[in-house]
C-alpha atoms as a PDB file:
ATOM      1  CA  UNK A   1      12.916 -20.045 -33.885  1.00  0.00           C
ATOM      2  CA  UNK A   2      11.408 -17.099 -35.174  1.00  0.00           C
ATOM      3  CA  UNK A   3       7.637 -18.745 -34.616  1.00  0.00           C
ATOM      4  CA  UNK A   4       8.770 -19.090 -30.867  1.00  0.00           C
ATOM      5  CA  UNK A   5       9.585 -15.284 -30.969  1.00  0.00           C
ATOM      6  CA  UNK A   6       6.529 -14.323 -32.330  1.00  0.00           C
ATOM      7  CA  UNK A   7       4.201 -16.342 -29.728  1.00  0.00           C
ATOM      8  CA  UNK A   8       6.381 -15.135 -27.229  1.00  0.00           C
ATOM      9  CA  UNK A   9       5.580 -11.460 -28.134  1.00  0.00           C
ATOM     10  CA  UNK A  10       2.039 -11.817 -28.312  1.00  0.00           C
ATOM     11  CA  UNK A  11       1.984 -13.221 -25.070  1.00  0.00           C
ATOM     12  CA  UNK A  12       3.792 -10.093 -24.029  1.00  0.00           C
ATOM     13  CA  UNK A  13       1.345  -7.783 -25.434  1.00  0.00           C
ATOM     14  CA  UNK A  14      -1.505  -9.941 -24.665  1.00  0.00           C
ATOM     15  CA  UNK A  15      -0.578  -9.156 -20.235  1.00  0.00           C
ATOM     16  CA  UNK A  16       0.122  -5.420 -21.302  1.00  0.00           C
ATOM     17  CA  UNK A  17      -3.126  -5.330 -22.554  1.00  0.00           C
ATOM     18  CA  UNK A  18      -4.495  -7.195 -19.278  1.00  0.00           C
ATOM     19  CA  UNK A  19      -2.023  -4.971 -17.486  1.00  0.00           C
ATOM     20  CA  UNK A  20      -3.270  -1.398 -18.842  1.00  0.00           C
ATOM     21  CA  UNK A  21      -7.177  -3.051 -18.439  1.00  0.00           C
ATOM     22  CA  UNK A  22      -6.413  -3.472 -14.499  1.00  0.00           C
ATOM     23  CA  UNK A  23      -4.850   0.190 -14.428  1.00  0.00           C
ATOM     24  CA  UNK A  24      -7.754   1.915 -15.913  1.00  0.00           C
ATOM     25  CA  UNK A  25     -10.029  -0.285 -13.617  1.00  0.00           C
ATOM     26  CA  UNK A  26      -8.232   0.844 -10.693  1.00  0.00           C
ATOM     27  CA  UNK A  27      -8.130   4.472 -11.488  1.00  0.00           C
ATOM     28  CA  UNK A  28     -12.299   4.428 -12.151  1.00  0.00           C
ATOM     29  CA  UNK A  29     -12.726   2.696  -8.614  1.00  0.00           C
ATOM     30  CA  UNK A  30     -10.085   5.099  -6.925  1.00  0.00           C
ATOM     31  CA  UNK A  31     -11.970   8.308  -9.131  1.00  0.00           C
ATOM     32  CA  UNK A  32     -15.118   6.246  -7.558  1.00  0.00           C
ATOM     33  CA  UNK A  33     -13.787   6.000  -4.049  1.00  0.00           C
ATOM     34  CA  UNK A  34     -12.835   9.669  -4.263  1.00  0.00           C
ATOM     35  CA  UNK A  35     -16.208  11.236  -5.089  1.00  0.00           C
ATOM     36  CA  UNK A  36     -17.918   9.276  -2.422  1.00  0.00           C
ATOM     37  CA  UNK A  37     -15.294  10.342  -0.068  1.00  0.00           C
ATOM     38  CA  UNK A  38     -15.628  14.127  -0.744  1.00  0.00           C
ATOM     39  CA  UNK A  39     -19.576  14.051  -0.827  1.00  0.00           C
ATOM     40  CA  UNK A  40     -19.841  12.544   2.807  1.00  0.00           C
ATOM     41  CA  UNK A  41     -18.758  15.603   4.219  1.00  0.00           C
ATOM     42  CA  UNK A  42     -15.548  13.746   5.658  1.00  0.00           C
ATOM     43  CA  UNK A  43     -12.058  15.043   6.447  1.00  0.00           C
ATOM     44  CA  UNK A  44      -8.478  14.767   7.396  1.00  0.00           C
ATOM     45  CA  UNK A  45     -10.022  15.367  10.979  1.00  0.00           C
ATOM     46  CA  UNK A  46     -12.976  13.529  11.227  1.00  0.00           C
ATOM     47  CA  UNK A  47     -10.454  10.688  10.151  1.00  0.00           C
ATOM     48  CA  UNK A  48      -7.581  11.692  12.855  1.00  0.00           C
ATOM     49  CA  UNK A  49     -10.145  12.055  15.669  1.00  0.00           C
ATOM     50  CA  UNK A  50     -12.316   8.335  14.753  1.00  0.00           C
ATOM     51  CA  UNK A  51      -8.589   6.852  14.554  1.00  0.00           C
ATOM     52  CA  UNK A  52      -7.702   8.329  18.062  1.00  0.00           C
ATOM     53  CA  UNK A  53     -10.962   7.247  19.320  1.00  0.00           C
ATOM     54  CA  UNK A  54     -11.807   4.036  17.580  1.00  0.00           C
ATOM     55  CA  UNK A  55      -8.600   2.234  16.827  1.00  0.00           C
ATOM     56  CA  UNK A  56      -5.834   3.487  18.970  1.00  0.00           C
ATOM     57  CA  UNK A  57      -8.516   2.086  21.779  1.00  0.00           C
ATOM     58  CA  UNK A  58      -7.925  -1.829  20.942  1.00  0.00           C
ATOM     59  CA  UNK A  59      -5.628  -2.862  23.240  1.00  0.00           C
ATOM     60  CA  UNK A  60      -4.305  -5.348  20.247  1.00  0.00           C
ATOM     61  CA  UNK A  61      -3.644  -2.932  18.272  1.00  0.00           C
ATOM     62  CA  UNK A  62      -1.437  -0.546  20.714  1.00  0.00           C
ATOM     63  CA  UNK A  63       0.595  -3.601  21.262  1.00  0.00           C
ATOM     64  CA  UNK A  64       1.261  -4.693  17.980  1.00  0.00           C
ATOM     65  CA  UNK A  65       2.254  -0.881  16.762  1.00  0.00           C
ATOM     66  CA  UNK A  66       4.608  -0.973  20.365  1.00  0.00           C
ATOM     67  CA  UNK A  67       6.213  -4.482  19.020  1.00  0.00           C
ATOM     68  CA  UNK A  68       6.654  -3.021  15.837  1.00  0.00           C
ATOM     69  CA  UNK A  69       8.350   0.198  17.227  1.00  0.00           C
ATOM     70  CA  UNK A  70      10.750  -1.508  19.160  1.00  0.00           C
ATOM     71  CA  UNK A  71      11.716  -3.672  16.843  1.00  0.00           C
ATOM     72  CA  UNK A  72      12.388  -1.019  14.290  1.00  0.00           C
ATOM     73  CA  UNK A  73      14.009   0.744  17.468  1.00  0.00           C
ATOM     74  CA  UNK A  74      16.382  -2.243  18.170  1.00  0.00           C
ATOM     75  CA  UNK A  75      17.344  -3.396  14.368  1.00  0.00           C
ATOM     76  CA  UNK A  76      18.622   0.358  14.222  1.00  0.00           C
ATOM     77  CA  UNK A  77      20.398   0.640  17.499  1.00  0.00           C
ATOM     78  CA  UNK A  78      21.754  -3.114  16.270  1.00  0.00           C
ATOM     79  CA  UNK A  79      23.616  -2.299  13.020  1.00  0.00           C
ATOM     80  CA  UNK A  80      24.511   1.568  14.201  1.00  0.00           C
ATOM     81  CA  UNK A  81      27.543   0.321  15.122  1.00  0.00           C
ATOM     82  CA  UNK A  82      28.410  -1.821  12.205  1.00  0.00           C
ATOM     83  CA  UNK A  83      29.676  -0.594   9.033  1.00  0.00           C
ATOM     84  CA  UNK A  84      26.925  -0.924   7.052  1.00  0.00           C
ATOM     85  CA  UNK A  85      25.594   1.894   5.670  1.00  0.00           C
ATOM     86  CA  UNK A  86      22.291   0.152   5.343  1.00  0.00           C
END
């Protein structure tokens, strides 16, 4: 039993290890991301006004952020009057 435990445990610390690897990877590449991000000269602006421009222009994209309003709108109209408070 206790020879179960202990390969159990290593397994354990053998994905937190694999687990704290992919964190520190991530944070470089985000770190990474950021400095490219900041040296291009772009902003909150530049981003709002290609997103207005670019995006919001696709007629398959308006309708599928419509669809998902109203079906947001409707599941909350829907269980207003229940007693769910959820």
């Amino acid at each position: 039993l206790v020879g179960k435990n202990v390969v159990v445990g290593l397994i354990m610390i053998f994905i937190g290890i694999l687990f704290g690897i992919l964190a520190v990877i991530s944070f470089a590449i985000l770190v990474k991301v950021h400095r490219i991000y900041r040296s291009s000269g772009a902003s909150f602006q530049k981003a709002q006004a290609e997103f207005a421009t670019g995006v919001m222009k696709n007629e398959a994209v308006r309708g599928a952020a419509a669809d998902a309003a109203a079906g947001a709108a409707r599941t909350a109209v829907s269980s207003y009057g229940s007693d769910n408070r959820y």
